[in-house]
PDB file of N, CA and C in Angstrom:
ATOM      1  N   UNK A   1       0.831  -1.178   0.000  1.00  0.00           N
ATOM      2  CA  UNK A   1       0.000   0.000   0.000  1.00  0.00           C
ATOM      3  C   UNK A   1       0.874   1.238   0.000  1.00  0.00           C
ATOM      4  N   UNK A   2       0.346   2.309  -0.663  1.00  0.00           N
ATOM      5  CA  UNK A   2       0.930   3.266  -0.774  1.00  0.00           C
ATOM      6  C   UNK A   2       0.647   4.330   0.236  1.00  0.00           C
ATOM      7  N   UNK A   3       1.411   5.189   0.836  1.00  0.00           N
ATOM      8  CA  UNK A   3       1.421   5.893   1.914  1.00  0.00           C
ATOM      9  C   UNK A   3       0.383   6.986   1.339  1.00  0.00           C
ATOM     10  N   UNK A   4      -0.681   7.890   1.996  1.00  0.00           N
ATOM     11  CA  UNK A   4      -1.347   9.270   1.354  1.00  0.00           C
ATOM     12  C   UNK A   4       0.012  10.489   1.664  1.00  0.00           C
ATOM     13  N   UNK A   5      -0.140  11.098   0.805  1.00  0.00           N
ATOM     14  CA  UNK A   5       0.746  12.137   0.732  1.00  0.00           C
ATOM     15  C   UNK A   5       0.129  12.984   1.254  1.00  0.00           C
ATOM     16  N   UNK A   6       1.305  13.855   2.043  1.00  0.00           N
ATOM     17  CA  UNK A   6       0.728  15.055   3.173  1.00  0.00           C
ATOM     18  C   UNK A   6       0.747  15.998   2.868  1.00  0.00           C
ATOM     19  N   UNK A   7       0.117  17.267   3.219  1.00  0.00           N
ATOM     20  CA  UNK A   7       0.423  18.627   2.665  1.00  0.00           C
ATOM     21  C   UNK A   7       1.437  19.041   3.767  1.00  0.00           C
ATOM     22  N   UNK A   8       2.795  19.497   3.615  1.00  0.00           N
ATOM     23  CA  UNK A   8       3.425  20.478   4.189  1.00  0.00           C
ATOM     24  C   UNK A   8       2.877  21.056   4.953  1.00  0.00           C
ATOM     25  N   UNK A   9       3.212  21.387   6.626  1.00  0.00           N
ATOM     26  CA  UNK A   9       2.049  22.873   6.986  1.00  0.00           C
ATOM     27  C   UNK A   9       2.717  23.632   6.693  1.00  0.00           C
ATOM     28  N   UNK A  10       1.168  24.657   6.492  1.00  0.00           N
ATOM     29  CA  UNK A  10       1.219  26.013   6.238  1.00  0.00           C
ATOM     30  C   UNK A  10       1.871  26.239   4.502  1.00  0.00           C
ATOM     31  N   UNK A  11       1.539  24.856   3.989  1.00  0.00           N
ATOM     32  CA  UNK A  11       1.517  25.081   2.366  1.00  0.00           C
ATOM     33  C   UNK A  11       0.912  26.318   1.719  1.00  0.00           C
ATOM     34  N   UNK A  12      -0.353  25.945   2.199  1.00  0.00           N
ATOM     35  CA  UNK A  12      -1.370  26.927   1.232  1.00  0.00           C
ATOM     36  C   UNK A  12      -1.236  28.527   1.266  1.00  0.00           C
ATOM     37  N   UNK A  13      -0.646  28.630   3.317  1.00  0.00           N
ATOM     38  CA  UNK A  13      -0.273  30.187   3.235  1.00  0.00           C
ATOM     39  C   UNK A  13       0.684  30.656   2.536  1.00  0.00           C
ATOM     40  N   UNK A  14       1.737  29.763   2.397  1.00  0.00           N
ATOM     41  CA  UNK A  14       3.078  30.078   1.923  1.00  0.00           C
ATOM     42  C   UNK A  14       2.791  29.982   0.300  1.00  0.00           C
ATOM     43  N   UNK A  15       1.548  29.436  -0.220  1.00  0.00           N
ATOM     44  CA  UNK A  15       1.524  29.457  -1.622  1.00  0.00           C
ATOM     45  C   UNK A  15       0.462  30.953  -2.345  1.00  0.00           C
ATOM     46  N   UNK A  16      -0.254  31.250  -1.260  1.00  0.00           N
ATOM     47  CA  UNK A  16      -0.846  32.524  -0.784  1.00  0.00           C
ATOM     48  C   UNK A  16      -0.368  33.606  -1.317  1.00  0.00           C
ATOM     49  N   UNK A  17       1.006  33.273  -0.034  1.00  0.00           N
ATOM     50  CA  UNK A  17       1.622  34.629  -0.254  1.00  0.00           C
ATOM     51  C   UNK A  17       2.970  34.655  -1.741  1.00  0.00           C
ATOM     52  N   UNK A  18       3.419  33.542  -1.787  1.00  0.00           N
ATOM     53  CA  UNK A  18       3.842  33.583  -3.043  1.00  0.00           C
ATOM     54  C   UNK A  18       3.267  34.348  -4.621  1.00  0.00           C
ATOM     55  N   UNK A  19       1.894  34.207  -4.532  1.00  0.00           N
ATOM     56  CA  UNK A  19       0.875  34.576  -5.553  1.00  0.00           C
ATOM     57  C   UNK A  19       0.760  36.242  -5.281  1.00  0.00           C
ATOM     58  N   UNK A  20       0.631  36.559  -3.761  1.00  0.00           N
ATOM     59  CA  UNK A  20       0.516  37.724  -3.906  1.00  0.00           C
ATOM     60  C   UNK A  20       2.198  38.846  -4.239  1.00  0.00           C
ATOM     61  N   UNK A  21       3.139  38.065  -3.870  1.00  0.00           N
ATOM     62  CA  UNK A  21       4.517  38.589  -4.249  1.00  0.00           C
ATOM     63  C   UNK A  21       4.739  38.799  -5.643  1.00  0.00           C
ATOM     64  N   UNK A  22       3.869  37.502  -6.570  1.00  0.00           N
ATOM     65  CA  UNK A  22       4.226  37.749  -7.422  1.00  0.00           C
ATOM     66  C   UNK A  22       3.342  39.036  -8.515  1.00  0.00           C
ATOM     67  N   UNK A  23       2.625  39.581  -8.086  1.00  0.00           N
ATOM     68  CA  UNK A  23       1.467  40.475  -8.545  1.00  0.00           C
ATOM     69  C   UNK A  23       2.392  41.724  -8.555  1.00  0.00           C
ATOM     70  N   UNK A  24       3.389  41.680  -7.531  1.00  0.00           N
ATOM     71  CA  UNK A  24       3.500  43.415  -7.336  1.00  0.00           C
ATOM     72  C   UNK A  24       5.129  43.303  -8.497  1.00  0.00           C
ATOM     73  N   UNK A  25       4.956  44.460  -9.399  1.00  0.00           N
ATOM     74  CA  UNK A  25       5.427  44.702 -10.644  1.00  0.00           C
ATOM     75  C   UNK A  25       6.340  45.970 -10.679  1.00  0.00           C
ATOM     76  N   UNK A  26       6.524  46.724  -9.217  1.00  0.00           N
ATOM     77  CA  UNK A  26       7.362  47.493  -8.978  1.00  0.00           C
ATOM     78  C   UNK A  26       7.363  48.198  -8.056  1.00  0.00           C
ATOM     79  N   UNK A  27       8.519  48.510  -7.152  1.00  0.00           N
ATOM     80  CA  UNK A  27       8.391  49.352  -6.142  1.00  0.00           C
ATOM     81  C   UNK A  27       9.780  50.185  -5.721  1.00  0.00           C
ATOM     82  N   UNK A  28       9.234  51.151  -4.810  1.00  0.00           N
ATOM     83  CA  UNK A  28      10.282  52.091  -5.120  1.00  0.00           C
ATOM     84  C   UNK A  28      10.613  52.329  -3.363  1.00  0.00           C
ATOM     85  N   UNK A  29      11.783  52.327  -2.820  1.00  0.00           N
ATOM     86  CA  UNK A  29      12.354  52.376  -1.233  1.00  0.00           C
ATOM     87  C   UNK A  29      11.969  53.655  -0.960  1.00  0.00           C
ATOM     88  N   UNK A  30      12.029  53.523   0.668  1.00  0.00           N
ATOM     89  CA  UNK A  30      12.532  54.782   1.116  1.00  0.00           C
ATOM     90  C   UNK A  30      10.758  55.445   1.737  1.00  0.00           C
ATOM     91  N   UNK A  31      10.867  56.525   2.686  1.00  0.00           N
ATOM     92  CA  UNK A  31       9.827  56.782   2.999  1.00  0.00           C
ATOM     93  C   UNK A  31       9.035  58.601   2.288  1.00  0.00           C
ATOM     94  N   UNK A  32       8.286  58.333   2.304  1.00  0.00           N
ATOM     95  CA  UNK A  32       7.478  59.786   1.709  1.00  0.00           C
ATOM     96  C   UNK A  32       7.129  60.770   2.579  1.00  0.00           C
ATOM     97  N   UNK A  33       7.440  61.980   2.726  1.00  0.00           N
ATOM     98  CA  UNK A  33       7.035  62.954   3.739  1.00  0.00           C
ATOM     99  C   UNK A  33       6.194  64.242   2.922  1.00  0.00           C
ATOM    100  N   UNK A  34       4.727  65.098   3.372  1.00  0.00           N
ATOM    101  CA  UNK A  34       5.141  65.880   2.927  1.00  0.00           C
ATOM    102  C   UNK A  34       4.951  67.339   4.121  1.00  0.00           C
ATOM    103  N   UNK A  35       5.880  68.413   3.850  1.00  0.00           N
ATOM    104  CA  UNK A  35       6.054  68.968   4.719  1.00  0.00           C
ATOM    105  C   UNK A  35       5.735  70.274   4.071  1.00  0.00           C
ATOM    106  N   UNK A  36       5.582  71.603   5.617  1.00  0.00           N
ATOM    107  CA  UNK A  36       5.214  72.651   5.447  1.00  0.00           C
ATOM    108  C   UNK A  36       6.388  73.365   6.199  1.00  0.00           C
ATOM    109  N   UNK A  37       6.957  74.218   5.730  1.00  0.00           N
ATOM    110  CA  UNK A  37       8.212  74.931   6.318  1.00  0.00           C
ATOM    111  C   UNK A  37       7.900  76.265   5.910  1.00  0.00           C
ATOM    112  N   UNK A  38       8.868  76.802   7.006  1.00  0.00           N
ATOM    113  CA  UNK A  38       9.295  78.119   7.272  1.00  0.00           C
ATOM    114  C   UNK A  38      10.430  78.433   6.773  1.00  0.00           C
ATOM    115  N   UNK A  39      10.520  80.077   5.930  1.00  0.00           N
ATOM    116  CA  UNK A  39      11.712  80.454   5.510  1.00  0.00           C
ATOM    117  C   UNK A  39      12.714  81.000   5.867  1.00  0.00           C
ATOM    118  N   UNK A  40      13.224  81.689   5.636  1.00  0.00           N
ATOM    119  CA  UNK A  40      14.258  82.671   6.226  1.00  0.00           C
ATOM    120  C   UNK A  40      14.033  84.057   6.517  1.00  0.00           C
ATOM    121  N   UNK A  41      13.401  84.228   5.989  1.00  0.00           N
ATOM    122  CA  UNK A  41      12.927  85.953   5.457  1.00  0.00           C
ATOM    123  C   UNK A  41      11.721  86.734   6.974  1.00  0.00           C
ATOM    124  N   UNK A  42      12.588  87.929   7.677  1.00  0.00           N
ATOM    125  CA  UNK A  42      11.875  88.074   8.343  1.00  0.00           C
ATOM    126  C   UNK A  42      10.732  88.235   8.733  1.00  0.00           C
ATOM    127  N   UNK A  43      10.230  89.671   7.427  1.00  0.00           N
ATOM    128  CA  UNK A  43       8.584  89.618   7.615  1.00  0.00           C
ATOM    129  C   UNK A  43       8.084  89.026   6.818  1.00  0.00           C
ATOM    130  N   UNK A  44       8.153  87.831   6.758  1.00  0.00           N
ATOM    131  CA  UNK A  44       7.698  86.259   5.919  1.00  0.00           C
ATOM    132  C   UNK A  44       6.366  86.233   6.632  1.00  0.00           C
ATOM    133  N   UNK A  45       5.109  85.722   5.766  1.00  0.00           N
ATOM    134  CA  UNK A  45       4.166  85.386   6.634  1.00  0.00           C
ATOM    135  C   UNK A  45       4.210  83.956   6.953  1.00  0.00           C
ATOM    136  N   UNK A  46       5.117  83.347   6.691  1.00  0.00           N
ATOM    137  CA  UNK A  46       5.332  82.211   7.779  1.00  0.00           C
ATOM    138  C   UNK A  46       5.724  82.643   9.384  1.00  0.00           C
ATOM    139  N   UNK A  47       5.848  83.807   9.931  1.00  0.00           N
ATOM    140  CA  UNK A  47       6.731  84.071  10.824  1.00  0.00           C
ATOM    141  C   UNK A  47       5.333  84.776  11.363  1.00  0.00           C
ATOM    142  N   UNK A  48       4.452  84.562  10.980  1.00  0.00           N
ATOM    143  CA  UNK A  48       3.078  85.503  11.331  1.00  0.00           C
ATOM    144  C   UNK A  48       2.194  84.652  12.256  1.00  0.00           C
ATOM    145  N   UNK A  49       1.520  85.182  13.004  1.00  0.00           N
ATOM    146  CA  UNK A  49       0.947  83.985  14.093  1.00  0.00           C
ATOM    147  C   UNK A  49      -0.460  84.422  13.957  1.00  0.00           C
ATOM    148  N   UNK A  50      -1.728  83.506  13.117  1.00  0.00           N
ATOM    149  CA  UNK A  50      -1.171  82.319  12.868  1.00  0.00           C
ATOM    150  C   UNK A  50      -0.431  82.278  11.720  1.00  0.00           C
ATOM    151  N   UNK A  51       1.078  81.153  11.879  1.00  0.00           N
ATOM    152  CA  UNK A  51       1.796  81.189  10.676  1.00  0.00           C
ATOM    153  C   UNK A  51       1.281  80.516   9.482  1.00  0.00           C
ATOM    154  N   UNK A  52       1.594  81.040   8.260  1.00  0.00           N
ATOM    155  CA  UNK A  52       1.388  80.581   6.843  1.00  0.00           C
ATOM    156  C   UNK A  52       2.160  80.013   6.797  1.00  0.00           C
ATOM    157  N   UNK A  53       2.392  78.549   6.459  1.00  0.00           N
ATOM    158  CA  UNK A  53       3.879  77.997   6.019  1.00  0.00           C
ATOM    159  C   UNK A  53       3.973  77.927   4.204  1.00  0.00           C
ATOM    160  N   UNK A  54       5.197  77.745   4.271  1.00  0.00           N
ATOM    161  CA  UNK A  54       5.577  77.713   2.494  1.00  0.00           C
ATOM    162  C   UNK A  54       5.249  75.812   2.168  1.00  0.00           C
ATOM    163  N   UNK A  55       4.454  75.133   1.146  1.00  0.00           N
ATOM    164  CA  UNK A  55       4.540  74.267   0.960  1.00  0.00           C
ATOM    165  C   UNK A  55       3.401  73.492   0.403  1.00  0.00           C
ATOM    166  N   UNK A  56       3.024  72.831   0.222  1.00  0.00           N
ATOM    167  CA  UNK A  56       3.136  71.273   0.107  1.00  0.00           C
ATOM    168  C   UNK A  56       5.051  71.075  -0.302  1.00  0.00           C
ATOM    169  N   UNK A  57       5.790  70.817   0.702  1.00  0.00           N
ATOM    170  CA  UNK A  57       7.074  69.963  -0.152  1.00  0.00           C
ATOM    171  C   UNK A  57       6.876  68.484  -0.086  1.00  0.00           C
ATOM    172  N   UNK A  58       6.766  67.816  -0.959  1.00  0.00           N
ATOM    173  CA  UNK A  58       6.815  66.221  -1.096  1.00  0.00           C
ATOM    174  C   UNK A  58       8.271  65.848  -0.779  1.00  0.00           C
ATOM    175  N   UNK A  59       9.037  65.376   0.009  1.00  0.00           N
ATOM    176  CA  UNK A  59      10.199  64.879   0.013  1.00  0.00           C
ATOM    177  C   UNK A  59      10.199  62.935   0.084  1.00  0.00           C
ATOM    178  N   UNK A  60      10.457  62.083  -1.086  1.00  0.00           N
ATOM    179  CA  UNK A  60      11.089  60.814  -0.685  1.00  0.00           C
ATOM    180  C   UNK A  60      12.493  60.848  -0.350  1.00  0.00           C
ATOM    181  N   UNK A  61      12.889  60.136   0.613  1.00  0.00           N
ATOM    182  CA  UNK A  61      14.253  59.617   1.372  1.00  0.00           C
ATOM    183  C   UNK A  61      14.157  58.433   1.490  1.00  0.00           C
ATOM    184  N   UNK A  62      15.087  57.857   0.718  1.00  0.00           N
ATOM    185  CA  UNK A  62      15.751  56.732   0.792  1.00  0.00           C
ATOM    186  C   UNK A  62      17.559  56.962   1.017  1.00  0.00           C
ATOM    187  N   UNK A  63      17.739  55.614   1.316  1.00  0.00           N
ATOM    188  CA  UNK A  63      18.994  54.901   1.745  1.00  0.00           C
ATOM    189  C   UNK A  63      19.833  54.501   0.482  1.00  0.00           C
ATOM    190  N   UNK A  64      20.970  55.188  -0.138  1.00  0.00           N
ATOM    191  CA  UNK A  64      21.643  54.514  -0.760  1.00  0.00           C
ATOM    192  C   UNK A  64      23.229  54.936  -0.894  1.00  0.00           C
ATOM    193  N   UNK A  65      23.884  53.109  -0.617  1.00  0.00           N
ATOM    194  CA  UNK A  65      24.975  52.858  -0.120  1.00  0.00           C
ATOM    195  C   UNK A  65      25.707  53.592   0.861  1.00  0.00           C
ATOM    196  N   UNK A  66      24.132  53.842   2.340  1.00  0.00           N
ATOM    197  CA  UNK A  66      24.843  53.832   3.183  1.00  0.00           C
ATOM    198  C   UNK A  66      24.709  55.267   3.478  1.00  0.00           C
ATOM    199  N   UNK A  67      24.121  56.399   2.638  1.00  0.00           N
ATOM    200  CA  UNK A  67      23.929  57.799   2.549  1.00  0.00           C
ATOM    201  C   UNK A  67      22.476  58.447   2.670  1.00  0.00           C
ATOM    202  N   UNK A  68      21.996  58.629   2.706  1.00  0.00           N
ATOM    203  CA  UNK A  68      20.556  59.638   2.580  1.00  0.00           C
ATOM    204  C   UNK A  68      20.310  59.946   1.713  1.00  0.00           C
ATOM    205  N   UNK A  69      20.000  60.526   0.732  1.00  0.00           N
ATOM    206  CA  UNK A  69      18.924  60.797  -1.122  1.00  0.00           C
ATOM    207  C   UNK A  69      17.514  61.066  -0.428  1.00  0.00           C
ATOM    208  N   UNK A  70      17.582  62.238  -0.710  1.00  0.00           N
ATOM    209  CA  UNK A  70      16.233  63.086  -1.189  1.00  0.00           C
ATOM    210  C   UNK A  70      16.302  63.555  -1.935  1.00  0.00           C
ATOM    211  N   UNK A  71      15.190  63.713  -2.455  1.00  0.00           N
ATOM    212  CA  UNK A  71      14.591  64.002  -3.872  1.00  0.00           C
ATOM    213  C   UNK A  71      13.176  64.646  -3.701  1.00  0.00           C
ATOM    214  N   UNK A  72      12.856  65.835  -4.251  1.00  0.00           N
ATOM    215  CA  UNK A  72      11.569  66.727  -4.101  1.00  0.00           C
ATOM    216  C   UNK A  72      10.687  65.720  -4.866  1.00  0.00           C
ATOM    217  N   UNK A  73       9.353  65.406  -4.858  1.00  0.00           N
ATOM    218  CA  UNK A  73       8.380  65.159  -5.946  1.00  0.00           C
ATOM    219  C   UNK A  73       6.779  66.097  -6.185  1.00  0.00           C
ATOM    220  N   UNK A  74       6.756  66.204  -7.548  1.00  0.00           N
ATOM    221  CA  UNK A  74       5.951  66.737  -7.363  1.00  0.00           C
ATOM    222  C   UNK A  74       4.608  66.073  -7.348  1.00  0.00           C
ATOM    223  N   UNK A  75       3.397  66.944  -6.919  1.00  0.00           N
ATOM    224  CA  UNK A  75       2.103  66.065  -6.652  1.00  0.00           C
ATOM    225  C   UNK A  75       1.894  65.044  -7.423  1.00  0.00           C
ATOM    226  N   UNK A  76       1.935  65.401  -9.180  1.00  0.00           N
ATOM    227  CA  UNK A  76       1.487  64.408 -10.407  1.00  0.00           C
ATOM    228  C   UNK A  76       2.575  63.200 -10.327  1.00  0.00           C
ATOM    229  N   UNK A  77       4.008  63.206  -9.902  1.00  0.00           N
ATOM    230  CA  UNK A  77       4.799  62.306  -9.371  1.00  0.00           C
ATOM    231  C   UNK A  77       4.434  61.579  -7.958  1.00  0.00           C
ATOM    232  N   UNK A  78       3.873  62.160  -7.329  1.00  0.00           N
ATOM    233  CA  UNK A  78       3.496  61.316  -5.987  1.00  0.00           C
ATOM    234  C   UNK A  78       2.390  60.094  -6.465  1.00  0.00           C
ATOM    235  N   UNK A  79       1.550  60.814  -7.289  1.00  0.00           N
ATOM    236  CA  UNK A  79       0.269  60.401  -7.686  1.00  0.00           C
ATOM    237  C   UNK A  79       0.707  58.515  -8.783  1.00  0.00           C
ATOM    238  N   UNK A  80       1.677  59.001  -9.430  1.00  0.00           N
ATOM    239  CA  UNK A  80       2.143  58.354 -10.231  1.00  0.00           C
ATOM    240  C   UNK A  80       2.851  57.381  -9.257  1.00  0.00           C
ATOM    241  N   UNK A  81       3.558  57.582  -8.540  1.00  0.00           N
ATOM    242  CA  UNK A  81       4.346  56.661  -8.056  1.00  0.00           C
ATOM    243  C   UNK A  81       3.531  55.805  -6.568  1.00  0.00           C
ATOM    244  N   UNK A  82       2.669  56.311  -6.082  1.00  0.00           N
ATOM    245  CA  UNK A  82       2.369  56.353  -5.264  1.00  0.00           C
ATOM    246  C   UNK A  82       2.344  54.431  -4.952  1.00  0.00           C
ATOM    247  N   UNK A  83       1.815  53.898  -5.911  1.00  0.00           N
ATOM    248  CA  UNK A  83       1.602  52.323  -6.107  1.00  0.00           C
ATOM    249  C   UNK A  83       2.673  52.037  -5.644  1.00  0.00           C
ATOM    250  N   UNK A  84       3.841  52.509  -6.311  1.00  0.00           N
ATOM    251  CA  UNK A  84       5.258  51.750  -5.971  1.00  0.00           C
ATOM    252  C   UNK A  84       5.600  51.862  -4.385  1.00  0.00           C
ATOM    253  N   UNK A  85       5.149  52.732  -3.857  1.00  0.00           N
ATOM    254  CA  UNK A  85       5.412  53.058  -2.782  1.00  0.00           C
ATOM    255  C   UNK A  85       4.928  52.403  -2.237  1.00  0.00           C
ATOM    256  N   UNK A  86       3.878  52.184  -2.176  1.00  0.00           N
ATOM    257  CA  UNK A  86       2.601  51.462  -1.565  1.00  0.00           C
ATOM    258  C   UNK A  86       3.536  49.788  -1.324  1.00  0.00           C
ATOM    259  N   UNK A  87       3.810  49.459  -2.704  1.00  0.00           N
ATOM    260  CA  UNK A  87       4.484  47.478  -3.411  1.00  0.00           C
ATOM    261  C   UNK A  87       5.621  47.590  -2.288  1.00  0.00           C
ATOM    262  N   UNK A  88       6.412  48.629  -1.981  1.00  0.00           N
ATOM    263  CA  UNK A  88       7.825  48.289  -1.335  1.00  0.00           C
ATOM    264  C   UNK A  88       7.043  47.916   0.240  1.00  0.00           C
ATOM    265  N   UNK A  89       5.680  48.553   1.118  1.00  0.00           N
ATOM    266  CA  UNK A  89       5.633  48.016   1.877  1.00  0.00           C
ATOM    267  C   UNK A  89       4.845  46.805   2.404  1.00  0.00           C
ATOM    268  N   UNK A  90       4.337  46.604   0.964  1.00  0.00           N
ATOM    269  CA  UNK A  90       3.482  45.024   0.890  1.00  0.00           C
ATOM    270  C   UNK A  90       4.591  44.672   0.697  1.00  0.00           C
ATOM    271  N   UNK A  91       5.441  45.187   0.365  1.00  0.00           N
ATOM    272  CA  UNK A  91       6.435  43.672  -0.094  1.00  0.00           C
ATOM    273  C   UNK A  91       7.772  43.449   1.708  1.00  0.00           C
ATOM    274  N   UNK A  92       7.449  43.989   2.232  1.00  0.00           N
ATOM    275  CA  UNK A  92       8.252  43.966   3.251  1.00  0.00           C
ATOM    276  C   UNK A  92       6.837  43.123   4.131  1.00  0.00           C
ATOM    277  N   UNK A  93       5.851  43.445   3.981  1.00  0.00           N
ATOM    278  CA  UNK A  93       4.634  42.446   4.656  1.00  0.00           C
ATOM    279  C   UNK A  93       4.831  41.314   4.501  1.00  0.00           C
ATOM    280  N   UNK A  94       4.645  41.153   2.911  1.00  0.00           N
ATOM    281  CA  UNK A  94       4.318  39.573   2.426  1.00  0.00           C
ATOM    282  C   UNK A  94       5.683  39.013   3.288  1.00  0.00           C
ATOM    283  N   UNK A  95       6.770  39.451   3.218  1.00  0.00           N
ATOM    284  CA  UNK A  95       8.224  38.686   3.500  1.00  0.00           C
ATOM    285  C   UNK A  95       7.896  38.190   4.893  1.00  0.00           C
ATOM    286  N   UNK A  96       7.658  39.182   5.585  1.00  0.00           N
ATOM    287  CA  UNK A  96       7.431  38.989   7.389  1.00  0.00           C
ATOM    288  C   UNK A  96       6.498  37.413   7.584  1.00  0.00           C
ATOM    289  N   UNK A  97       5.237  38.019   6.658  1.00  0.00           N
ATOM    290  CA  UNK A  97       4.357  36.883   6.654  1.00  0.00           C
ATOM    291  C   UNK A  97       4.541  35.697   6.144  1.00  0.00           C
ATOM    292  N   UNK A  98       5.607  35.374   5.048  1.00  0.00           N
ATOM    293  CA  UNK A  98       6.220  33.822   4.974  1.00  0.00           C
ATOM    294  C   UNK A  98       7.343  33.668   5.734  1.00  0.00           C
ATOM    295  N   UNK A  99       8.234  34.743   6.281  1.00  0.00           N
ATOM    296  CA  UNK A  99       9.056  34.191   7.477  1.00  0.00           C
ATOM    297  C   UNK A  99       8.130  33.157   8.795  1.00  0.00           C
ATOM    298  N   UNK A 100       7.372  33.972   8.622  1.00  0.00           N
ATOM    299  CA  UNK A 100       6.299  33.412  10.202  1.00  0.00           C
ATOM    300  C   UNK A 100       5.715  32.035   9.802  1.00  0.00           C
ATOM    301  N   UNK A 101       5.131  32.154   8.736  1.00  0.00           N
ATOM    302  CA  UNK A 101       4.674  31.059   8.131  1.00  0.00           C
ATOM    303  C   UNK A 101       5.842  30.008   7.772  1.00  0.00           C
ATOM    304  N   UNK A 102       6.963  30.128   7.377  1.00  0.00           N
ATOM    305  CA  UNK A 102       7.894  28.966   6.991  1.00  0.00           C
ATOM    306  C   UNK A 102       8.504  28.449   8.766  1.00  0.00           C
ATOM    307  N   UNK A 103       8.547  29.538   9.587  1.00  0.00           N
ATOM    308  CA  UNK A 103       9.050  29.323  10.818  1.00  0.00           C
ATOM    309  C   UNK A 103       7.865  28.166  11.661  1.00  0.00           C
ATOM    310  N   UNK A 104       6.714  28.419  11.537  1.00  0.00           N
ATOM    311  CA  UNK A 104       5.760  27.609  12.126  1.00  0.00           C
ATOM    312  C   UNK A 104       5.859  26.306  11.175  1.00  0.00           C
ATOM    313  N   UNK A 105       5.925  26.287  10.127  1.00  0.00           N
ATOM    314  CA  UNK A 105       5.648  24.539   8.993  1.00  0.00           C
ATOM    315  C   UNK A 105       7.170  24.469   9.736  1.00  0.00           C
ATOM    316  N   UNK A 106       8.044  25.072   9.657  1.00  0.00           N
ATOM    317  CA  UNK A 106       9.704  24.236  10.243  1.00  0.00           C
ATOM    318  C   UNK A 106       9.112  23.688  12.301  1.00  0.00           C
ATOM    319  N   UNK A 107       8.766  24.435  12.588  1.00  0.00           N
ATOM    320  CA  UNK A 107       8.372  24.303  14.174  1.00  0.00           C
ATOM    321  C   UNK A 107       7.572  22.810  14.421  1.00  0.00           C
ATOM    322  N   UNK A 108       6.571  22.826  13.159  1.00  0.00           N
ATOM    323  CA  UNK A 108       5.600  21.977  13.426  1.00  0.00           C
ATOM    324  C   UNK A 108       6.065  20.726  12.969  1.00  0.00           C
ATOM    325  N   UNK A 109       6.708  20.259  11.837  1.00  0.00           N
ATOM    326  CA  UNK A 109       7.702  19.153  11.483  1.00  0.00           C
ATOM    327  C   UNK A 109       8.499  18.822  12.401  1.00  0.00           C
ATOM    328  N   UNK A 110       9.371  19.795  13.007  1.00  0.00           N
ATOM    329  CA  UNK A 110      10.389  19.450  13.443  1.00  0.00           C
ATOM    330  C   UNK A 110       9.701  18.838  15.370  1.00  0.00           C
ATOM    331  N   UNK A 111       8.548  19.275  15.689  1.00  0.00           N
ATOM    332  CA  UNK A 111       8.051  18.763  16.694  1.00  0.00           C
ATOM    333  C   UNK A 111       7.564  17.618  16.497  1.00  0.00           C
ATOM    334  N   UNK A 112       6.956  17.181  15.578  1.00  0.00           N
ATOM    335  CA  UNK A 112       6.085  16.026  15.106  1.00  0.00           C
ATOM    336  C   UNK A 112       7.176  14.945  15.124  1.00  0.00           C
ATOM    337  N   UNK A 113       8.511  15.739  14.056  1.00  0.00           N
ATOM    338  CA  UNK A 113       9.407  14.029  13.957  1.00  0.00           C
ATOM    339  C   UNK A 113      10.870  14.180  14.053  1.00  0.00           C
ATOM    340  N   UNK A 114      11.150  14.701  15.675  1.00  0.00           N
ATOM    341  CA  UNK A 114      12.288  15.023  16.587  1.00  0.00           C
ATOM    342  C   UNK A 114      12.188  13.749  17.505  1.00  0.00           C
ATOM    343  N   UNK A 115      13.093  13.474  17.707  1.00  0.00           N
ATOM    344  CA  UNK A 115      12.903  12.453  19.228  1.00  0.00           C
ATOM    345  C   UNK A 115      13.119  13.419  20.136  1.00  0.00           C
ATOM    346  N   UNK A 116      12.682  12.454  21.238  1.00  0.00           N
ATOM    347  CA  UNK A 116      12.529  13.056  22.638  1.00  0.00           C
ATOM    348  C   UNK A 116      14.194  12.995  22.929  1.00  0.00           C
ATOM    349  N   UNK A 117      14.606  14.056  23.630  1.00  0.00           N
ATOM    350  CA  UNK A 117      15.900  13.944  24.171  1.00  0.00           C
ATOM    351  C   UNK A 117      15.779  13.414  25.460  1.00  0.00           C
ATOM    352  N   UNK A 118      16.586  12.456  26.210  1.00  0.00           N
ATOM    353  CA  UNK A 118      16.672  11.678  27.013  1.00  0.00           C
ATOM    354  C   UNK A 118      16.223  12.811  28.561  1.00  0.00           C
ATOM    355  N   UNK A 119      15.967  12.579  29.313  1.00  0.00           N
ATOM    356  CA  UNK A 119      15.850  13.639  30.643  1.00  0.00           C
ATOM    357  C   UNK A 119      17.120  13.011  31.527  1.00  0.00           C
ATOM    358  N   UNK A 120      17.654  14.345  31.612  1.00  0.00           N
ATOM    359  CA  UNK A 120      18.727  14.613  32.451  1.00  0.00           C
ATOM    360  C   UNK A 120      18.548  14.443  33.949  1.00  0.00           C
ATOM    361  N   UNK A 121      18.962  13.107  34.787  1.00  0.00           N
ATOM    362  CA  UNK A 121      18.272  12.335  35.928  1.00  0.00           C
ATOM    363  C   UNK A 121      19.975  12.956  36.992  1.00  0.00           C
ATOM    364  N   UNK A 122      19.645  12.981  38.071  1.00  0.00           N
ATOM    365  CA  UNK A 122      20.784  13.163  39.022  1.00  0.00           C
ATOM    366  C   UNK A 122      21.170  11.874  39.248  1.00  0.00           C
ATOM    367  N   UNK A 123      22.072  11.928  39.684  1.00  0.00           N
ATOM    368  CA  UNK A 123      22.508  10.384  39.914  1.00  0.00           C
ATOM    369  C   UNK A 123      23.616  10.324  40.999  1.00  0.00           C
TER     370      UNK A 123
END
């Protein structure tokens, strides 16, 4: 007789999230801010209470090799990119969520068909 074949645990999540990794088609690092600042200029009506600030500034910052990169964007660029932005932190999700998931199918195997280690008796 032939043995039934088992599903792996936590197959289906891990095949889940595979499907959804593979959907996302581009993404772009780094985080999006946008900010309202004050200038230099004394009788600026930013300096007026209540203050006017100068802005919408869109700033992305990212990390590269180790340095800081900013880069201004403008609204129709936020708008445009915004997806990608969005993919870089599904895609740091999905990862978390098959770490957890491959860590539990390794947990649950490895409990099922580990031997017992002997108990350590005084003697």
């Amino acid at each position: 007789m032939s043995k039934p074949t088992q599903t792996p645990p936590f197959a289906a999540t891990r095949k889940a999230i595979a499907e959804a990794l593979a959907e996302i088609d581009g993404l772009l690092p780094g985080s999006v801010v946008v900010r309202y600042m004050r200038c230099g200029k004394a009788g600026c009506g930013c300096k007026a209470d209540p203050p006017v600030l100068h802005g919408p500034y869109i700033q992305w910052t990212r990390t590269v090799q180790g340095k800081t990169v900013t880069r201004y964007l403008s609204q129709e660029q936020l708008e445009r990119y915004r997806p990608w932005f969005d993919n870089a932190h599904r895609l740091k999700d999905l990862v978390t969520k098959l770490e957890i998931a491959s860590l539990q199918a390794l947990e649950t195997v490895e409990t099922s068909t580990s031997p017992r280690r002997p108990r350590h008796t005084e003697g």
